[in-house]
C-alpha atoms as a PDB file:
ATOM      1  CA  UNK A   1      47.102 -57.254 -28.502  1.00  0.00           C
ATOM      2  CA  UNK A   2      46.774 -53.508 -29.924  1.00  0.00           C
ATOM      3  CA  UNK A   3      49.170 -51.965 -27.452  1.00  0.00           C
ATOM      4  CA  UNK A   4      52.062 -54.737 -28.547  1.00  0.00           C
ATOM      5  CA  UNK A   5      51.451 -53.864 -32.235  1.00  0.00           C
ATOM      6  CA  UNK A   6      51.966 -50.598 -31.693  1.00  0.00           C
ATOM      7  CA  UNK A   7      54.982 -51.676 -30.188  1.00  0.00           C
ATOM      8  CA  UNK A   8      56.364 -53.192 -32.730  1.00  0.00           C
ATOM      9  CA  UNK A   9      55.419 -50.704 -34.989  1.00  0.00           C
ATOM     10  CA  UNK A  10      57.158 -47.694 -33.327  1.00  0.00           C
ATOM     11  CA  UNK A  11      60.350 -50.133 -32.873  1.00  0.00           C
ATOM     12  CA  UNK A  12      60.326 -50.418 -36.609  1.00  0.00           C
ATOM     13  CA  UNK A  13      59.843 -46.827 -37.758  1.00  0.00           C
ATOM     14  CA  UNK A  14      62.562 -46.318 -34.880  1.00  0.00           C
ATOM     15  CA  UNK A  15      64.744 -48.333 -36.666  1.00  0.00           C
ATOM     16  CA  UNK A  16      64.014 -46.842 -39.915  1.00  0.00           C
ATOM     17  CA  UNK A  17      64.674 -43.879 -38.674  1.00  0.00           C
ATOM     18  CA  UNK A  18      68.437 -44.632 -37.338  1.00  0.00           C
ATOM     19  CA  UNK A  19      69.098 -46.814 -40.716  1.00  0.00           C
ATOM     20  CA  UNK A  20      68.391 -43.420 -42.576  1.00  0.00           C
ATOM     21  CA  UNK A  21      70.553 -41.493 -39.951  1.00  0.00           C
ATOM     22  CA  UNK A  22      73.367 -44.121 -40.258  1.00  0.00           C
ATOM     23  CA  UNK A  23      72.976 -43.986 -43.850  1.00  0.00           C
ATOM     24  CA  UNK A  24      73.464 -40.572 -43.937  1.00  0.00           C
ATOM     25  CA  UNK A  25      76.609 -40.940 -41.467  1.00  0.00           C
ATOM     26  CA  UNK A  26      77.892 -42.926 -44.302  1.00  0.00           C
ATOM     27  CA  UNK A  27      77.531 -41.135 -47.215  1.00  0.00           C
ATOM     28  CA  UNK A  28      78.911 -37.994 -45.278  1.00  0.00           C
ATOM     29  CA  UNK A  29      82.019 -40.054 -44.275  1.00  0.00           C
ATOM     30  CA  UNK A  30      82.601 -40.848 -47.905  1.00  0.00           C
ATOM     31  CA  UNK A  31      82.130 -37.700 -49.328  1.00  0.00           C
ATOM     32  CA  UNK A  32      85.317 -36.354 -46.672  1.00  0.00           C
ATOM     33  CA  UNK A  33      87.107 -38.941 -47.490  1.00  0.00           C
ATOM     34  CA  UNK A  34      87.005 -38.542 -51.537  1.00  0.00           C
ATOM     35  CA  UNK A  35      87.369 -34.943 -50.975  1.00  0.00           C
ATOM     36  CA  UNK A  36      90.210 -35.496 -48.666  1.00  0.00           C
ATOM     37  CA  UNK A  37      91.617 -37.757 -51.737  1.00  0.00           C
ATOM     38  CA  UNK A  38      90.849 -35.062 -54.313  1.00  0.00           C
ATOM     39  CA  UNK A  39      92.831 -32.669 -52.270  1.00  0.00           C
ATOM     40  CA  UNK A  40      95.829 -35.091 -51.996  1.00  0.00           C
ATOM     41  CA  UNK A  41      95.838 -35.742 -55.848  1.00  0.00           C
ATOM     42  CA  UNK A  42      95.287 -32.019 -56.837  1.00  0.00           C
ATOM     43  CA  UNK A  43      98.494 -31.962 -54.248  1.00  0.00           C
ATOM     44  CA  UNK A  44     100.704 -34.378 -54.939  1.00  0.00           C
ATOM     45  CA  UNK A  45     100.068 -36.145 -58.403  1.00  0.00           C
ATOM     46  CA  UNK A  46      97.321 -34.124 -60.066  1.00  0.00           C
ATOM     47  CA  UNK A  47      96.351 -36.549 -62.946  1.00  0.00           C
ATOM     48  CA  UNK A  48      93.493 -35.193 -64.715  1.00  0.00           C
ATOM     49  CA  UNK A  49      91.264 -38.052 -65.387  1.00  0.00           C
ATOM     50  CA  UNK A  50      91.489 -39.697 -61.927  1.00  0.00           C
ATOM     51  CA  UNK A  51      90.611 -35.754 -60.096  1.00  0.00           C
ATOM     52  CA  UNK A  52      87.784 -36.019 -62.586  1.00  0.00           C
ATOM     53  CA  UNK A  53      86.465 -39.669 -61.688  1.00  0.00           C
ATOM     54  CA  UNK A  54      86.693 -38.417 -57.575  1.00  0.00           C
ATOM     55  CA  UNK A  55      84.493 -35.195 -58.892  1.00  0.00           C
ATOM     56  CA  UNK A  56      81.783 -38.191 -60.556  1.00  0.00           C
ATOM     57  CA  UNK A  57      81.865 -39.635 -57.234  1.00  0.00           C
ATOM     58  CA  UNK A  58      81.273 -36.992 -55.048  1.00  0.00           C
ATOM     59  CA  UNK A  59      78.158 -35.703 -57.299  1.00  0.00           C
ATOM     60  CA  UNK A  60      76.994 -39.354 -57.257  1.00  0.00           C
ATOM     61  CA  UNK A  61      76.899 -39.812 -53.646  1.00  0.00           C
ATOM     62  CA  UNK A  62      75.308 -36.338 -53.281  1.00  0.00           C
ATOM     63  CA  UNK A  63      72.822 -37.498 -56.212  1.00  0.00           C
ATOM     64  CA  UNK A  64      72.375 -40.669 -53.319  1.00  0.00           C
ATOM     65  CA  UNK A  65      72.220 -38.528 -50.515  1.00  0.00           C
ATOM     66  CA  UNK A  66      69.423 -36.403 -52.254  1.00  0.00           C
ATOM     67  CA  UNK A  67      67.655 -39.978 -52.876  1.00  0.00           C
ATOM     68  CA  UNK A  68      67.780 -41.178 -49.598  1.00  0.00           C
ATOM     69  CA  UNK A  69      66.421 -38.146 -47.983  1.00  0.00           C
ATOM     70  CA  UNK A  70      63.630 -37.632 -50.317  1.00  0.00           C
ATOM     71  CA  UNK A  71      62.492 -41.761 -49.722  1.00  0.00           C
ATOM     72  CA  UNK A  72      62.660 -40.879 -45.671  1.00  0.00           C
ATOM     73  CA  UNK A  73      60.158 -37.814 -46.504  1.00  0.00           C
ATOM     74  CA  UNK A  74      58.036 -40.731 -48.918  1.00  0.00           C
ATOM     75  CA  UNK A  75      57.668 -42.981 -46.009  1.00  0.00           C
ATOM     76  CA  UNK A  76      56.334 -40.464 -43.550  1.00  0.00           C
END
């Protein structure tokens, strides 16, 4: 009974453990992508307030990133 509750334990911090490294996929993905925007508008159209709004984004997805890697280092 032990040995499959330490089964299903190990599956779950497995699991936890590729959530926080798909999460982290994610959040990488975006930040390219809004930087790949940023670039694009500083290129092409260059409107102030909307190069500002992608900065806001990108330092609120790091502020997430930061979050999410300092809850994986709370669980352990």
């Amino acid at each position: 009974m032990t040995q499959v509750c330490v089964c299903l334990l190990i599956i779950v911090y497995l699991l936890g453990i590729g959530d926080m490294i798909y999460v982290a996929y994610r959040i990488n993905k975006s930040k390219l992508s809004i930087d790949n925007t940023i670039k694009e508008i500083n290129r092409d159209v260059y409107p102030k307030e909307i190069s500002e709004h992608m900065v806001y984004l990108t330092k609120q997805l790091n502020t997430l990133d930061q979050y999410c890697v300092q809850r994986k280092f709370d669980f352990i």
